[in-house]
N, C-alpha and C. Protein backbone atom coordinates (compact mmCIF):
# COMPACT_ATOMS: atom_id res chain seq x y z
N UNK A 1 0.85 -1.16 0.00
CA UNK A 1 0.00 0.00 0.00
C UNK A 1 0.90 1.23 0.00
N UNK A 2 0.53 2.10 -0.73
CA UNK A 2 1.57 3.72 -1.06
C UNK A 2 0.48 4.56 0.09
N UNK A 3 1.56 4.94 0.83
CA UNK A 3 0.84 6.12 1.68
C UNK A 3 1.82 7.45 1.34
N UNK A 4 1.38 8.37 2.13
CA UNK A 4 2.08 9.43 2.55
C UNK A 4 2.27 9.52 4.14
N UNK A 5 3.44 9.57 4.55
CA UNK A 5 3.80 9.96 5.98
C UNK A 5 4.69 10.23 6.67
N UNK A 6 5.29 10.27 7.63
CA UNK A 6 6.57 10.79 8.01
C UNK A 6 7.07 9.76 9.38
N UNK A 7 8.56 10.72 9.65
CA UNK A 7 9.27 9.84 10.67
C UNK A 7 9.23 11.66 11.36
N UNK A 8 9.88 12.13 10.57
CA UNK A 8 10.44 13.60 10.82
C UNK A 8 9.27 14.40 10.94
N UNK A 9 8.47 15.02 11.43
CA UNK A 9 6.90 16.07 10.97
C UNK A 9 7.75 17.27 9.79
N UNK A 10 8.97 17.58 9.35
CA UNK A 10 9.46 18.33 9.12
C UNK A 10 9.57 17.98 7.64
N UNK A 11 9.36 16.22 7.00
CA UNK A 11 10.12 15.68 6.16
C UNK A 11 8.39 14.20 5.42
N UNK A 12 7.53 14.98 4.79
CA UNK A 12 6.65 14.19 4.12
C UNK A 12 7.00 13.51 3.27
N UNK A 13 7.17 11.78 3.29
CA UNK A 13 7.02 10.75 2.07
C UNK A 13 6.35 10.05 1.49
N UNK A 14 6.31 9.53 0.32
CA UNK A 14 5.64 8.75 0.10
C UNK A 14 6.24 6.76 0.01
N UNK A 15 5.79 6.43 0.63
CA UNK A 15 6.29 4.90 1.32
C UNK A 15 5.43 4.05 1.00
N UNK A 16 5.57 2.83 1.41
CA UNK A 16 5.46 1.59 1.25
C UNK A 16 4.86 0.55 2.57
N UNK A 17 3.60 0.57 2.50
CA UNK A 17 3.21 -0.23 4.11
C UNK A 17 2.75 -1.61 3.31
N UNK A 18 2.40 -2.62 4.35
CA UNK A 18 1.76 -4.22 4.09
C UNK A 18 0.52 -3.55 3.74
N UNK A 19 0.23 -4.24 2.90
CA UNK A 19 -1.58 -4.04 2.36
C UNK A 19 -2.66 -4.91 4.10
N UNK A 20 -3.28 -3.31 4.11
CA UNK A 20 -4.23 -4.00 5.30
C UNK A 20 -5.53 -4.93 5.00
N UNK A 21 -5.95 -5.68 5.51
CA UNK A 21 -6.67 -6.65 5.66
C UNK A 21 -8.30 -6.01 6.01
N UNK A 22 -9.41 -6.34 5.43
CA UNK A 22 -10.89 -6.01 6.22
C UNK A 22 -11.41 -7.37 6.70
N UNK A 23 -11.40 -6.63 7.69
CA UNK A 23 -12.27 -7.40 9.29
C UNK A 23 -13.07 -7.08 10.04
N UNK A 24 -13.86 -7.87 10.61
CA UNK A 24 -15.10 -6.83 11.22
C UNK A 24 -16.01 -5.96 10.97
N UNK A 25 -15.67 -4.65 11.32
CA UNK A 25 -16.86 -3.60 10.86
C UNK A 25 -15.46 -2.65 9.88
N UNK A 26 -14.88 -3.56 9.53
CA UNK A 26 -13.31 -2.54 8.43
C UNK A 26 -14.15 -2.82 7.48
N UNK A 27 -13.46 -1.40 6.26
CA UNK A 27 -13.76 -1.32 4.53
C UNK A 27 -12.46 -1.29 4.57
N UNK A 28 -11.93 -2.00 3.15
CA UNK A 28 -10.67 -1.94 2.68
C UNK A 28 -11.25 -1.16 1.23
N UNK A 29 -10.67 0.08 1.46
CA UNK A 29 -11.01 1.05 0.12
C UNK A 29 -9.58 1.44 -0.83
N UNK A 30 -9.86 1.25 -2.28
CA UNK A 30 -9.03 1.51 -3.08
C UNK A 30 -9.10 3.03 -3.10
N UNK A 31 -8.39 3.88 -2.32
CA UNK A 31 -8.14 5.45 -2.49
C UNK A 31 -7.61 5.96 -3.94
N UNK A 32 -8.66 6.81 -4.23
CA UNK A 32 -9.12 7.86 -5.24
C UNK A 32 -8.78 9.19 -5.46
N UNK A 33 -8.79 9.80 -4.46
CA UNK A 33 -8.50 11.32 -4.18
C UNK A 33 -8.92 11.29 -2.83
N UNK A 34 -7.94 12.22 -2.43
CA UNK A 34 -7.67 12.48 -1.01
C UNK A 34 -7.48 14.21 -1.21
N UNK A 35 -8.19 14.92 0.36
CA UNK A 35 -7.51 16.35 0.70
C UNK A 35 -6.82 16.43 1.85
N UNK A 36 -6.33 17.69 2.11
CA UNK A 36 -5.35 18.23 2.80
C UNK A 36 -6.49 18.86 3.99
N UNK A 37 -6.60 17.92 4.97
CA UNK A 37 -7.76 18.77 6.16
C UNK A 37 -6.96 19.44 7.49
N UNK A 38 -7.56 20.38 8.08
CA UNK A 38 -6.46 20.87 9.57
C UNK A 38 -5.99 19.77 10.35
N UNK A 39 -7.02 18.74 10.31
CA UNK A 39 -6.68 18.12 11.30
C UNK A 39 -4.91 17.19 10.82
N UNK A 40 -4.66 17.01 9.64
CA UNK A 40 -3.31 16.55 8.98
C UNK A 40 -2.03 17.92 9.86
N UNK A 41 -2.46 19.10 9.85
CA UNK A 41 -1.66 20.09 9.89
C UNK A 41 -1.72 19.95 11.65
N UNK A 42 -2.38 19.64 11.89
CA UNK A 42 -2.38 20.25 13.46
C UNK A 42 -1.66 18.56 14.19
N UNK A 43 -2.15 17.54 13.18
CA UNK A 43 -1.37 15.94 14.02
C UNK A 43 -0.39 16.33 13.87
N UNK A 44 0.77 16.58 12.29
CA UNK A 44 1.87 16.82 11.92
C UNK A 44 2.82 17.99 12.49
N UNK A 45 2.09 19.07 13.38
CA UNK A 45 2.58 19.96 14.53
C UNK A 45 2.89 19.07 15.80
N UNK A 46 2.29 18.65 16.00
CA UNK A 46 2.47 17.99 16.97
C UNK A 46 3.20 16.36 17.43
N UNK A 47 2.71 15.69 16.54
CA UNK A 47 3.18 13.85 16.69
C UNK A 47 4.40 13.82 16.25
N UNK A 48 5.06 13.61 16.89
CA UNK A 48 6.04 12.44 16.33
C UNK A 48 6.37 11.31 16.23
N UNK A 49 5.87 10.65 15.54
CA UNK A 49 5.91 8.81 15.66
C UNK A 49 7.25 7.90 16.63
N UNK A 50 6.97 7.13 17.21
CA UNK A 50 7.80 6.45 17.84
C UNK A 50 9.28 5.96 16.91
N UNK A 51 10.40 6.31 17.14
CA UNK A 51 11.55 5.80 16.57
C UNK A 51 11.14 4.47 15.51
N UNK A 52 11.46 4.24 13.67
CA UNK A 52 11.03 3.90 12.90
C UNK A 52 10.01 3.51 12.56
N UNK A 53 8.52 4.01 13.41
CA UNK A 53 7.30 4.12 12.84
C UNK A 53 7.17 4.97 11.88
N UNK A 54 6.10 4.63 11.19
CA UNK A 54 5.62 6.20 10.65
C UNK A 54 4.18 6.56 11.02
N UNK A 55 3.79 7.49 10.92
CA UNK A 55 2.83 8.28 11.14
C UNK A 55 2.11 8.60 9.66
N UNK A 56 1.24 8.08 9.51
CA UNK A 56 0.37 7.94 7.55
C UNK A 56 -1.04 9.25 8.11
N UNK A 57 -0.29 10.48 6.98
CA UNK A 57 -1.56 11.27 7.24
C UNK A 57 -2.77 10.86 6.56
N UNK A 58 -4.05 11.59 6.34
CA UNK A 58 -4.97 11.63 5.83
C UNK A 58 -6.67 11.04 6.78
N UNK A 59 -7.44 11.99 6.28
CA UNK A 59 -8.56 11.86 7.18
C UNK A 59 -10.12 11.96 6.37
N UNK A 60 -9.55 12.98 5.51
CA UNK A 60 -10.66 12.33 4.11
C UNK A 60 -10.34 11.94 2.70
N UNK A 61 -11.20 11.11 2.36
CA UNK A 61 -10.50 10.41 1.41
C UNK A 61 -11.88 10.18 0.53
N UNK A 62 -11.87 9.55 -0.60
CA UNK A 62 -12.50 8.89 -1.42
C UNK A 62 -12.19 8.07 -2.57
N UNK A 63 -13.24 6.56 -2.37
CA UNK A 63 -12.22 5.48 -3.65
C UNK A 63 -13.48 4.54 -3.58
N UNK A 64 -12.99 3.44 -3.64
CA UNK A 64 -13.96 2.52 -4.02
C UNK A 64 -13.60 1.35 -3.25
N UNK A 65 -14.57 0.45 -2.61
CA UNK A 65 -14.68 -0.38 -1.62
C UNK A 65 -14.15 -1.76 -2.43
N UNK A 66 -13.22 -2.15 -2.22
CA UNK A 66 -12.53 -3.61 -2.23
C UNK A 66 -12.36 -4.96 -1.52
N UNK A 67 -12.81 -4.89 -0.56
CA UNK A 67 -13.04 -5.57 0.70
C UNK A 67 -13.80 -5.50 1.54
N UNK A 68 -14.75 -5.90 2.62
CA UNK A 68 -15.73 -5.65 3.70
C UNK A 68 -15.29 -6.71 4.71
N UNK A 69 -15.08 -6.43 5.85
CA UNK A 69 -15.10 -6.97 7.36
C UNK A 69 -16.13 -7.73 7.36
N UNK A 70 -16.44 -8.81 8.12
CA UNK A 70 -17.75 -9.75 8.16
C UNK A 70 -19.11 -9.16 8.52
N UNK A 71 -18.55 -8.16 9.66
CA UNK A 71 -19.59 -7.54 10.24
C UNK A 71 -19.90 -6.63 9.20
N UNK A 72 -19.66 -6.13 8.10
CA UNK A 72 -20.02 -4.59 7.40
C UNK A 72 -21.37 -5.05 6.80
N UNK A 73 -22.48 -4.01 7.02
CA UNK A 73 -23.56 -4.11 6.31
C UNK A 73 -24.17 -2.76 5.86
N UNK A 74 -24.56 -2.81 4.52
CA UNK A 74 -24.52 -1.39 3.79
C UNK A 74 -23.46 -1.56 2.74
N UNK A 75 -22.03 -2.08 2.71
CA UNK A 75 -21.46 -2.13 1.80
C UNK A 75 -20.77 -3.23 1.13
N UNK A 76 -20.66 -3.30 0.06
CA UNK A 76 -20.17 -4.14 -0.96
C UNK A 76 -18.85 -3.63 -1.70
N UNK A 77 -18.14 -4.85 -1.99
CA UNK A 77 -17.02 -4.32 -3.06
C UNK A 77 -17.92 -3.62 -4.30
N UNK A 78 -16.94 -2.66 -4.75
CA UNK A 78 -16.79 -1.88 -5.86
C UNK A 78 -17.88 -0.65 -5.57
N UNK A 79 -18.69 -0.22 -4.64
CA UNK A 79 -19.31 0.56 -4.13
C UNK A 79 -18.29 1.62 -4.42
């Protein structure tokens, strides 16, 4: 999975995580377009991820549903 996120708040990348899994009441969504909300600016003031974590911004997003958790009801892949 390609995110964007940091180690540094000073230093935004774009990286490489394990593709997450849907479980439960999870959507696994193929991201579409994403914006830039305060709340990205105000975590990235503040957090600094634990020594070689990263910290993956973003808070709204939109794409299309690829996966559903067992529990999810209302949605289907490709929604």
């Amino acid at each position: 999975m390609r995110a964007v996120g940091y180690q540094d708040p000073d230093r935004l990348e774009t990286i490489e995580l394990p593709d997450p899994v849907a479980s439960g009441r999870d959507l696994l969504v193929e991201i579409r377009a994403v914006s830039v909300n305060p709340v990205d600016t105000k975590v990235r003031g503040r957090e600094t991820p634990p020594p070689g974590q990263w910290r993956v911004l973003g808070w709204d997003a939109a794409g299309i549903v690829r996966a559903v958790g067992d529990a999810v009801r209302g949605f289907a892949p490709g929604d």
